[in-house]
N, C-alpha and C. Protein backbone atom coordinates (compact mmCIF):
# COMPACT_ATOMS: atom_id res chain seq x y z
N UNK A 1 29.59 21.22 -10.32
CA UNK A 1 28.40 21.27 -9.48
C UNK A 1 28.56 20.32 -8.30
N UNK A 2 27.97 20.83 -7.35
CA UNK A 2 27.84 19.88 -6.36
C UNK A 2 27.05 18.80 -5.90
N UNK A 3 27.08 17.83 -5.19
CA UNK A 3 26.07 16.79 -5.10
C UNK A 3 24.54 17.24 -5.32
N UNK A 4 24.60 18.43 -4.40
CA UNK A 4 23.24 18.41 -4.06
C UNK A 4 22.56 19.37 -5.19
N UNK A 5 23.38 20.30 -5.72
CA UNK A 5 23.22 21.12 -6.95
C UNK A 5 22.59 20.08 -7.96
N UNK A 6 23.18 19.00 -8.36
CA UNK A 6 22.99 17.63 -9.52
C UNK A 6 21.36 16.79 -8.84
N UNK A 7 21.44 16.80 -7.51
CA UNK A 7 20.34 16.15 -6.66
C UNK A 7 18.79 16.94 -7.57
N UNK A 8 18.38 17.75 -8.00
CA UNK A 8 17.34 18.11 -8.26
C UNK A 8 17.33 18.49 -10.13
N UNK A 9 18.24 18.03 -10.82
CA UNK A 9 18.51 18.22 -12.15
C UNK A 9 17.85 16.96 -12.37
N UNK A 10 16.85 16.33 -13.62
CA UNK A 10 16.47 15.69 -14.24
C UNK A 10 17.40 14.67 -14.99
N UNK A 11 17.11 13.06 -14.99
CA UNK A 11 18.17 12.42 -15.52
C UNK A 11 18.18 12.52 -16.97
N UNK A 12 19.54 11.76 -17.76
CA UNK A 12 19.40 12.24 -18.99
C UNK A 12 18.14 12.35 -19.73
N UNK A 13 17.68 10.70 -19.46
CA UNK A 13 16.58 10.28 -20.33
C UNK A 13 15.25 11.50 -19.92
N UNK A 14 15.47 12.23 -18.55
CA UNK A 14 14.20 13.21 -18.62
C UNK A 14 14.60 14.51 -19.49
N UNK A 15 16.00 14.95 -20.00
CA UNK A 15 16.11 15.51 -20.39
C UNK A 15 15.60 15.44 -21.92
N UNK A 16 15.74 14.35 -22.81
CA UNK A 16 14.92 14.47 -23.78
C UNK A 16 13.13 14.04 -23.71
N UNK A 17 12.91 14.33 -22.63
CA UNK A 17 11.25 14.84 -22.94
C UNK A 17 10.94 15.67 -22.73
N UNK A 18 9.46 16.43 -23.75
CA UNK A 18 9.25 17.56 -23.85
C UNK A 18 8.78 17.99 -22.55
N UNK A 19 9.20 18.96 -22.36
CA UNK A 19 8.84 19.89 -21.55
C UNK A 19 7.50 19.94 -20.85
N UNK A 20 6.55 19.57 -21.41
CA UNK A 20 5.37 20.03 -21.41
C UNK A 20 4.82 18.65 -21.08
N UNK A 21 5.38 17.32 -21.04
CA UNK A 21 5.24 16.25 -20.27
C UNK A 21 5.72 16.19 -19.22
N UNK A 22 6.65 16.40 -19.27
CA UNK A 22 7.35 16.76 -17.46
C UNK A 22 7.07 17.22 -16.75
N UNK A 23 5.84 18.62 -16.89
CA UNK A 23 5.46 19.66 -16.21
C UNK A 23 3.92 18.92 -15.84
N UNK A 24 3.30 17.97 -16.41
CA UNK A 24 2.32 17.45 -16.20
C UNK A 24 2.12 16.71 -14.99
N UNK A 25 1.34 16.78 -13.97
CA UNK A 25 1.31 15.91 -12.58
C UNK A 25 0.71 14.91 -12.76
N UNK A 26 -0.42 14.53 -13.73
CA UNK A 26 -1.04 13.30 -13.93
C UNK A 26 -0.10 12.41 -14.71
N UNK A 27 1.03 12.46 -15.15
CA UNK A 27 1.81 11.84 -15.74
C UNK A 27 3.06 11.48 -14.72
N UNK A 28 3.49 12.31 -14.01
CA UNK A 28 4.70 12.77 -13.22
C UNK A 28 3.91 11.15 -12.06
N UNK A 29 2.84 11.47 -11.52
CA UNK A 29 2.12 11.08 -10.41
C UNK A 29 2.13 9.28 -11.57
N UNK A 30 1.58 9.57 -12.61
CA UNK A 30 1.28 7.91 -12.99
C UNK A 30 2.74 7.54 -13.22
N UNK A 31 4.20 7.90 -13.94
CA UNK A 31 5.65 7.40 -13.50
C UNK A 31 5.85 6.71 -11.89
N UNK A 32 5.85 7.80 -11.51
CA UNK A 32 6.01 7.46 -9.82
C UNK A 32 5.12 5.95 -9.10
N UNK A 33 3.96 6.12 -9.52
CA UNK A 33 2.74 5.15 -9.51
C UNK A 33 4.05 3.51 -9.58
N UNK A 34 4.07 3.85 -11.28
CA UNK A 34 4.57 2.43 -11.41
C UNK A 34 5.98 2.44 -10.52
N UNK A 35 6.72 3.01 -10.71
CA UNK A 35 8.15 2.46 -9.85
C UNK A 35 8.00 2.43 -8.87
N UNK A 36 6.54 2.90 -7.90
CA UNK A 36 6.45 2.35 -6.63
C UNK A 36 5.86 1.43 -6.34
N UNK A 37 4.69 0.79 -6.81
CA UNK A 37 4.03 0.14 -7.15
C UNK A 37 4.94 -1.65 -7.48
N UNK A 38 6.06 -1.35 -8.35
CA UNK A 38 7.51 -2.32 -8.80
C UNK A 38 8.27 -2.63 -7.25
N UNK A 39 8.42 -1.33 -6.74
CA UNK A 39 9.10 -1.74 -5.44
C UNK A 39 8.63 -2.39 -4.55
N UNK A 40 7.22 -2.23 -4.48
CA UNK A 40 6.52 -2.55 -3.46
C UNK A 40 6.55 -4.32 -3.38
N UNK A 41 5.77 -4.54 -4.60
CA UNK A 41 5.31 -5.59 -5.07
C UNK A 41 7.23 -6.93 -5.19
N UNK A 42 7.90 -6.09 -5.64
CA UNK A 42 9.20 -6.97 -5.17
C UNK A 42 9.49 -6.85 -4.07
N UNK A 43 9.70 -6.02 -2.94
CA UNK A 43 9.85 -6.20 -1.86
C UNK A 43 8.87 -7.29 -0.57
N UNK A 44 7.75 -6.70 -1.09
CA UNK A 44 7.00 -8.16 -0.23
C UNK A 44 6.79 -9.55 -0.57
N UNK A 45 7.30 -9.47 -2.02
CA UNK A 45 7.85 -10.78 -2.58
C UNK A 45 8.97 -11.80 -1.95
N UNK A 46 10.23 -10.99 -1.64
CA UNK A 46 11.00 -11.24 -0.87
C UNK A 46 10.32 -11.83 0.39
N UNK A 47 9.41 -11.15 1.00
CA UNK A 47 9.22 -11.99 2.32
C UNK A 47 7.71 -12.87 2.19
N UNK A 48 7.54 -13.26 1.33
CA UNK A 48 6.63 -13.95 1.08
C UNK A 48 5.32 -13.45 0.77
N UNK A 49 5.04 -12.24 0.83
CA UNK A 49 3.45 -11.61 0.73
C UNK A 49 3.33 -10.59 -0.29
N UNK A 50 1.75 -10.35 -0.56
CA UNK A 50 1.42 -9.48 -1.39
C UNK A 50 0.45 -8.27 -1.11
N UNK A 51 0.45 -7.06 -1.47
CA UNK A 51 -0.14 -5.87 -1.27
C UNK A 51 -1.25 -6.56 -0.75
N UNK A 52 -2.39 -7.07 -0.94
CA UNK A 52 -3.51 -7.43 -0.47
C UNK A 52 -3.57 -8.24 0.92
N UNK A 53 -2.15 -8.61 1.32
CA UNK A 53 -1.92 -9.42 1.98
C UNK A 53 -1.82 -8.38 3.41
N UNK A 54 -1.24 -7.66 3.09
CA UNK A 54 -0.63 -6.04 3.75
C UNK A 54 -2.19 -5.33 4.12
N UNK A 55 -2.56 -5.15 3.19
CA UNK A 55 -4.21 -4.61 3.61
C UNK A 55 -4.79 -5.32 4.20
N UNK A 56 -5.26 -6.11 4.10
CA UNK A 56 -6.02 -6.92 5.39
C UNK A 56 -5.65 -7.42 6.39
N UNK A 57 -4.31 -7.67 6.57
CA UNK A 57 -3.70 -7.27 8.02
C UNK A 57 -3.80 -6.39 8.83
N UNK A 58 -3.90 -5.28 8.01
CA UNK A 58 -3.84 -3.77 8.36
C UNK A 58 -4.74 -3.81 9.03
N UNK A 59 -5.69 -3.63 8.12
CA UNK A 59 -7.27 -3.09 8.89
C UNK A 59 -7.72 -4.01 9.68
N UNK A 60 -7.47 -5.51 10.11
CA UNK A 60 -7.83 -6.71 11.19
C UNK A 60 -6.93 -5.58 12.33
N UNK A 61 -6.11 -5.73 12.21
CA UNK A 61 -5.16 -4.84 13.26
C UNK A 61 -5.90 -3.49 13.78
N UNK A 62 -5.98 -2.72 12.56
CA UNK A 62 -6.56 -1.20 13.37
C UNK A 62 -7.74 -1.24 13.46
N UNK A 63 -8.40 -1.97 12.71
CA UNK A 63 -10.33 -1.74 13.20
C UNK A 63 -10.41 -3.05 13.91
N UNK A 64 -10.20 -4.28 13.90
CA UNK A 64 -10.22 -5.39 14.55
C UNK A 64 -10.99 -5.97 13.72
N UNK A 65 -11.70 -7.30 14.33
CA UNK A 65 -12.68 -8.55 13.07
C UNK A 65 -13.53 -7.90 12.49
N UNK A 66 -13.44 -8.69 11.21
CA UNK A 66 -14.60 -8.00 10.38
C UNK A 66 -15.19 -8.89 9.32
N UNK A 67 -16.21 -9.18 8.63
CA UNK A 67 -16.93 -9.74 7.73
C UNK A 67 -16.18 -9.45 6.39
N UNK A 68 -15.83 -10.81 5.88
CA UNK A 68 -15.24 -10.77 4.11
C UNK A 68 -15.91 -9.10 3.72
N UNK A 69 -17.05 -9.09 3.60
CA UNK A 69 -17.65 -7.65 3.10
C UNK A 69 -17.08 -6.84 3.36
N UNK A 70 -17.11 -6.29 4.76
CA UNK A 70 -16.37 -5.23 5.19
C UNK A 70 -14.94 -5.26 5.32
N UNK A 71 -14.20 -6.36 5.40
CA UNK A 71 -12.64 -6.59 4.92
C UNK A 71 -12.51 -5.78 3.58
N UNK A 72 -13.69 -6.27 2.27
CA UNK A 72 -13.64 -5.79 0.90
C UNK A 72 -13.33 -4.33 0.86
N UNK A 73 -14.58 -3.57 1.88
CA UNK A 73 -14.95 -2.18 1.96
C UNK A 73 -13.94 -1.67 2.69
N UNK A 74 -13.18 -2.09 3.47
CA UNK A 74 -12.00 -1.44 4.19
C UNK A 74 -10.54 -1.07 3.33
N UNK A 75 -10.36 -2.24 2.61
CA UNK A 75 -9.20 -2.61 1.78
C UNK A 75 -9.44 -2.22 0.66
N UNK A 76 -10.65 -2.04 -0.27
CA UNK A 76 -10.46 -1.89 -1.37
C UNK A 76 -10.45 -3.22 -2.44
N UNK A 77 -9.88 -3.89 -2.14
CA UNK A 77 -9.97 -6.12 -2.70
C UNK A 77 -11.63 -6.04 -3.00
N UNK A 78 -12.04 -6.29 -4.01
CA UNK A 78 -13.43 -6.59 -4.87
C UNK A 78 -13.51 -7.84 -4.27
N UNK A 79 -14.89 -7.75 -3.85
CA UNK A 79 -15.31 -9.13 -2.78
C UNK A 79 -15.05 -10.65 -3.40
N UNK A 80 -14.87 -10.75 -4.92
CA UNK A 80 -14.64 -12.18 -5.52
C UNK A 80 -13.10 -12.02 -5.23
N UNK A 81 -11.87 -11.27 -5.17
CA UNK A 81 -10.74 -11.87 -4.65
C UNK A 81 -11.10 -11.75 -3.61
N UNK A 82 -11.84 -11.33 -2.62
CA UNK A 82 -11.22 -11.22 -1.37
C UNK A 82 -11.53 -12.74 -0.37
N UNK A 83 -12.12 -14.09 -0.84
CA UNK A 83 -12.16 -15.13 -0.48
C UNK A 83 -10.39 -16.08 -1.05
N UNK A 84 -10.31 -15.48 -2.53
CA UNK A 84 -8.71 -15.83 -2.41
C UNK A 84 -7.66 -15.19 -1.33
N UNK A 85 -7.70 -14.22 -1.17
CA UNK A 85 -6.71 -13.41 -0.31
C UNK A 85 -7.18 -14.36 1.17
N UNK A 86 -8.30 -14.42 1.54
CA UNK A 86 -8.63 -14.78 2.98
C UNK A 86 -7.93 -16.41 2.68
N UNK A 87 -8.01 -17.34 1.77
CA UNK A 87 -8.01 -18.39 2.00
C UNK A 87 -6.22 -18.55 1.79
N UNK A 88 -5.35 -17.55 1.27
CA UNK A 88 -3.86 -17.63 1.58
C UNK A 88 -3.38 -17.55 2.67
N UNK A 89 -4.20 -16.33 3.14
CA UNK A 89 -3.66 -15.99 5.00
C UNK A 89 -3.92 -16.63 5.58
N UNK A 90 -5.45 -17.49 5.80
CA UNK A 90 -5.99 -18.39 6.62
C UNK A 90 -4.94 -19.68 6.49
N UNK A 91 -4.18 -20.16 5.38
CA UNK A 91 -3.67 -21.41 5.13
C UNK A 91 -2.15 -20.95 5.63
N UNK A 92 -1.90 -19.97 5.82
CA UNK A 92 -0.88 -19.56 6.85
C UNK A 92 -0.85 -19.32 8.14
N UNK A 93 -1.89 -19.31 8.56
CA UNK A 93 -2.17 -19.03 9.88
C UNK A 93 -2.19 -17.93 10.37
N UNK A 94 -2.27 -16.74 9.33
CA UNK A 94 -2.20 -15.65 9.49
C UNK A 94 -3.75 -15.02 9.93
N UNK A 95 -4.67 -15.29 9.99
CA UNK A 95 -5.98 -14.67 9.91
C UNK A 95 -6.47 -16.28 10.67
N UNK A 96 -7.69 -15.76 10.96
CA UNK A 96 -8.73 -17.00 11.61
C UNK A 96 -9.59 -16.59 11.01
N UNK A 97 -10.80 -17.63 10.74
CA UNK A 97 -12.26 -17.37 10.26
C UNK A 97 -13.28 -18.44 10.81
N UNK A 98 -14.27 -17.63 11.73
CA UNK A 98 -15.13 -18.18 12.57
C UNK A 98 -16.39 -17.41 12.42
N UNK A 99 -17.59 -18.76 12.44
CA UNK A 99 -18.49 -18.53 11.89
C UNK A 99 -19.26 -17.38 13.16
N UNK A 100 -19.75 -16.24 12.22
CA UNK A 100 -20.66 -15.49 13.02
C UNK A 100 -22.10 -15.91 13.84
N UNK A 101 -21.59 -15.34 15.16
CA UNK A 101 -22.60 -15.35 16.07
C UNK A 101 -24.26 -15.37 15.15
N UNK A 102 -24.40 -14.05 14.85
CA UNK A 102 -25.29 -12.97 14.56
C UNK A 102 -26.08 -13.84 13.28
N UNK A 103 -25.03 -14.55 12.67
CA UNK A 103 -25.36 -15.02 11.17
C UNK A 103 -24.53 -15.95 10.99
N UNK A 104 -25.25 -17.44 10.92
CA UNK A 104 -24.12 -18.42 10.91
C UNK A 104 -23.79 -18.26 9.15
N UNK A 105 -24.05 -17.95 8.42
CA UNK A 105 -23.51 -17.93 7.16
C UNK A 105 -22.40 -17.00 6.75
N UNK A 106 -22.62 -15.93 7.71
CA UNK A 106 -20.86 -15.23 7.52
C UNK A 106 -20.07 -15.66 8.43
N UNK A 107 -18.89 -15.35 7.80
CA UNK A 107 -17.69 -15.74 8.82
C UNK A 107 -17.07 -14.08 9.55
N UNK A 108 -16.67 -14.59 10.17
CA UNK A 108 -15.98 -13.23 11.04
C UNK A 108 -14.25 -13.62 10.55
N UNK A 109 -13.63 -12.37 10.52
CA UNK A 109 -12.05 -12.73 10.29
C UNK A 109 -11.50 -12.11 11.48
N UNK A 110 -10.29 -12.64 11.86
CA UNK A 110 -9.58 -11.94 12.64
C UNK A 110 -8.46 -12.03 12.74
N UNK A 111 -7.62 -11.46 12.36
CA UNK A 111 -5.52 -11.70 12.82
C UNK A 111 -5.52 -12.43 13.98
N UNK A 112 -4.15 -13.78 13.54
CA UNK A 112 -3.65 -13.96 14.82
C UNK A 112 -2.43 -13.50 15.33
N UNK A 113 -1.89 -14.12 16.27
CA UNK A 113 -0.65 -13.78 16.72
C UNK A 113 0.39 -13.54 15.52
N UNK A 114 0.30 -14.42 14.80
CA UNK A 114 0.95 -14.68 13.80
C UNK A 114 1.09 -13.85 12.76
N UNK A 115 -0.02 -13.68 12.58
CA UNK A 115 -0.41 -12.61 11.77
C UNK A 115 0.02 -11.03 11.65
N UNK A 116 -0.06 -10.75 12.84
CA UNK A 116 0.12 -9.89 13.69
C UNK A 116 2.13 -9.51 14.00
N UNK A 117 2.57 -10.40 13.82
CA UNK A 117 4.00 -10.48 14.07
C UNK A 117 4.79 -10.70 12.18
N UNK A 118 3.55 -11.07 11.25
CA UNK A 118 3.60 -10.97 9.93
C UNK A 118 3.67 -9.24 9.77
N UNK A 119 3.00 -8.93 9.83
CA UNK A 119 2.37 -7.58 9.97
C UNK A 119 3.47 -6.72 9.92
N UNK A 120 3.98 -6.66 11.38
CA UNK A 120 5.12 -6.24 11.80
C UNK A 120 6.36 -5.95 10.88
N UNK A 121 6.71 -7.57 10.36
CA UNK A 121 7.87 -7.94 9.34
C UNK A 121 7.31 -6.99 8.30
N UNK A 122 5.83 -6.80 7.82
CA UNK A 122 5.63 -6.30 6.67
C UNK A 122 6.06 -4.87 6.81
N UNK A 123 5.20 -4.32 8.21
CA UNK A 123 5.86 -2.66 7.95
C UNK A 123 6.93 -2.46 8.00
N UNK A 124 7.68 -3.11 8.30
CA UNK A 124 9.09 -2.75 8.15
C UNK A 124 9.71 -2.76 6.76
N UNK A 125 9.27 -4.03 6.07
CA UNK A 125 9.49 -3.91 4.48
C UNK A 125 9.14 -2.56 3.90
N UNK A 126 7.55 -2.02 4.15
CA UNK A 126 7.63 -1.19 2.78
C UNK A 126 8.07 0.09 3.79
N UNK A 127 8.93 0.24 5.15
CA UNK A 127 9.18 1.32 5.52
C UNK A 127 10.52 1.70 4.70
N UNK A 128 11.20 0.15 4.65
CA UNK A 128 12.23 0.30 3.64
C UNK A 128 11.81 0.66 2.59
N UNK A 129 11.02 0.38 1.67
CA UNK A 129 10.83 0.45 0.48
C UNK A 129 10.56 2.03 0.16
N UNK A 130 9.92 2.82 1.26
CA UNK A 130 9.50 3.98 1.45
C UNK A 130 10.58 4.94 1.59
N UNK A 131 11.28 4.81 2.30
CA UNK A 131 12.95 5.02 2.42
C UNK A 131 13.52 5.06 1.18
N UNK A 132 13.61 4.29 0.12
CA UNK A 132 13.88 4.47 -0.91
C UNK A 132 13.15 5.08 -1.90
N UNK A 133 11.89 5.19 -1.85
CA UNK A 133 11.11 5.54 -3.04
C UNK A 133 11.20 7.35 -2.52
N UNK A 134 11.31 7.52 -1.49
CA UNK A 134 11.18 9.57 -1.15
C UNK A 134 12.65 9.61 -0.90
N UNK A 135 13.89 8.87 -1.06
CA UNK A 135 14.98 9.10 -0.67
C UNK A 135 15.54 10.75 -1.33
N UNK A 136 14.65 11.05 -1.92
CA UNK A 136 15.60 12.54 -2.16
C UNK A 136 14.75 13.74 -1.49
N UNK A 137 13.97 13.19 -0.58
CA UNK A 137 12.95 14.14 -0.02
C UNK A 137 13.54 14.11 1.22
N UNK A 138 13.56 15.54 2.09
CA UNK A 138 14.13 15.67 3.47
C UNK A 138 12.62 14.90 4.35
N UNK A 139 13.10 14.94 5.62
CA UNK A 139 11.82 14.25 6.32
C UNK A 139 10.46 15.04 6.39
N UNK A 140 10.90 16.61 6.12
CA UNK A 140 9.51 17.52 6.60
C UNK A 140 8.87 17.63 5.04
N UNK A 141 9.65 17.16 3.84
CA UNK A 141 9.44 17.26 2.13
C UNK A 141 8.54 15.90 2.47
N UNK A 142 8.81 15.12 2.75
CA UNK A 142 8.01 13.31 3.05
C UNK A 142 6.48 13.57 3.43
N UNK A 143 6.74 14.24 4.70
CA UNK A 143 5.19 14.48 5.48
C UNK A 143 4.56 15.22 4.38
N UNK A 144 5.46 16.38 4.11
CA UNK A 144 4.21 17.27 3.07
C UNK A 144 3.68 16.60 2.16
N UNK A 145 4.74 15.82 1.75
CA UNK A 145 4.13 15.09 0.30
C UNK A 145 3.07 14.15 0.60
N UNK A 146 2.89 13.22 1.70
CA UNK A 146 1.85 12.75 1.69
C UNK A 146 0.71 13.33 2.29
N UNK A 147 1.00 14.60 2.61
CA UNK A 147 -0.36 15.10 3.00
C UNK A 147 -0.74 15.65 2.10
N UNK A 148 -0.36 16.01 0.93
CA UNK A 148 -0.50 16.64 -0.16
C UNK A 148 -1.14 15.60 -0.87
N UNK A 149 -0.44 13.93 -1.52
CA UNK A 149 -1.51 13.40 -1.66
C UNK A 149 -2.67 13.06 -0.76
N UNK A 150 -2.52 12.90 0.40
CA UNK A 150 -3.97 12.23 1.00
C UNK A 150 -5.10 13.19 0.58
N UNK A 151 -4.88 14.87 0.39
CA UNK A 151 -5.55 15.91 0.47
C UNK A 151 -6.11 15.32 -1.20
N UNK A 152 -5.19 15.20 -2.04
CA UNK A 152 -6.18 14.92 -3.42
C UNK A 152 -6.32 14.26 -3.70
N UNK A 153 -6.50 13.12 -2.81
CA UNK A 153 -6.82 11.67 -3.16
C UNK A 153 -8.56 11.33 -2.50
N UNK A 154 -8.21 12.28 -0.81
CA UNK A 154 -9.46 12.35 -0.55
C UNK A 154 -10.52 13.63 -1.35
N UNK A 155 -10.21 14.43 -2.36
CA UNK A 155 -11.05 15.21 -2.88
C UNK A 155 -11.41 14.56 -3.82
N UNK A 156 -10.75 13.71 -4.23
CA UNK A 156 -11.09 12.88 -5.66
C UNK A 156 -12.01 11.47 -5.70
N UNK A 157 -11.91 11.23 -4.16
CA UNK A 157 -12.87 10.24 -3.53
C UNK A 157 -13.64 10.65 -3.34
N UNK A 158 -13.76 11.90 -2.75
CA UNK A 158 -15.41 12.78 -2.36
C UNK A 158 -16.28 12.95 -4.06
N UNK A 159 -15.46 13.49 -4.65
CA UNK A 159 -15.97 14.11 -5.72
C UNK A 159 -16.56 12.92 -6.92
N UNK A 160 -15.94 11.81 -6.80
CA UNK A 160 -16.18 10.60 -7.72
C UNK A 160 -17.21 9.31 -7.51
């Protein structure tokens, strides 16, 4: 057989499971889960940060400042971590927190430069990491696949 013939055959160890687990997507989808989930989490290890660290960069970046609350509601981080997460980045200099105009009792967050050039280093990590985790997927197999999940991830958000 040829490389690419062997490229879509199941490894040994999938060969002794039943059939009828293999064929399952909520199982197939929770495998995948963890070994990406492993990659992820070691790879931004390597450069010093963690998934939560990655999300709230994110969204300071694409929506701009926002209130611990709505940091929570953007990211997903349950509002009791999300004063740990703020107070790692902040002690890096990654984020600023200044007290709101509107309401001196909230703070406003916002990326700095720093942050921002963190950011950067990060997408590049899990682009690698991404690179490896679809490495047997062609580039137009990649797009489908995540539009395929976003499609049942957002029906499962609507619906729940």
């Amino acid at each position: 057989m040829t490389g690419a013939e062997t490229a879509d055959l199941p490894d040994e160890g999938a060969l002794r499971t039943p059939d009828r687990l293999r064929r399952q997507a909520s199982r197939l989808l929770s495998q995948l889960t963890m070994r990406s989930d492993r990659l992820v989490t070691e790879a931004l290890a390597q450069v010093d940060a963690r998934k939560w660290h990655y999300a709230v960069l994110a969204s300071l970046e694409e929506y701009g400042p926002a209130s611990q609350a709505e940091l929570s509601r953007r990211s997903g981080i349950f509002r009791s971590d999300m004063v740990g997460v703020l107070n790692e980045l902040a002690g890096r200099d990654l984020v600023e927190r200044t007290p709101d105009p509107g309401d001196r009792r909230r703070n406003v967050i916002t990326i700095s430069p720093r942050g921002r050039r963190h950011l950067r280093r990060l997408d590049e990590t899990l682009d690698d990491v991404h690179n490896t985790l679809l490495a047997p997927l062609s580039p137009a197999e990649r797009d489908q696949f995540v539009r395929l999940l976003t499609r049942l991830l957002g029906h499962h958000t609507r619906t729940s």
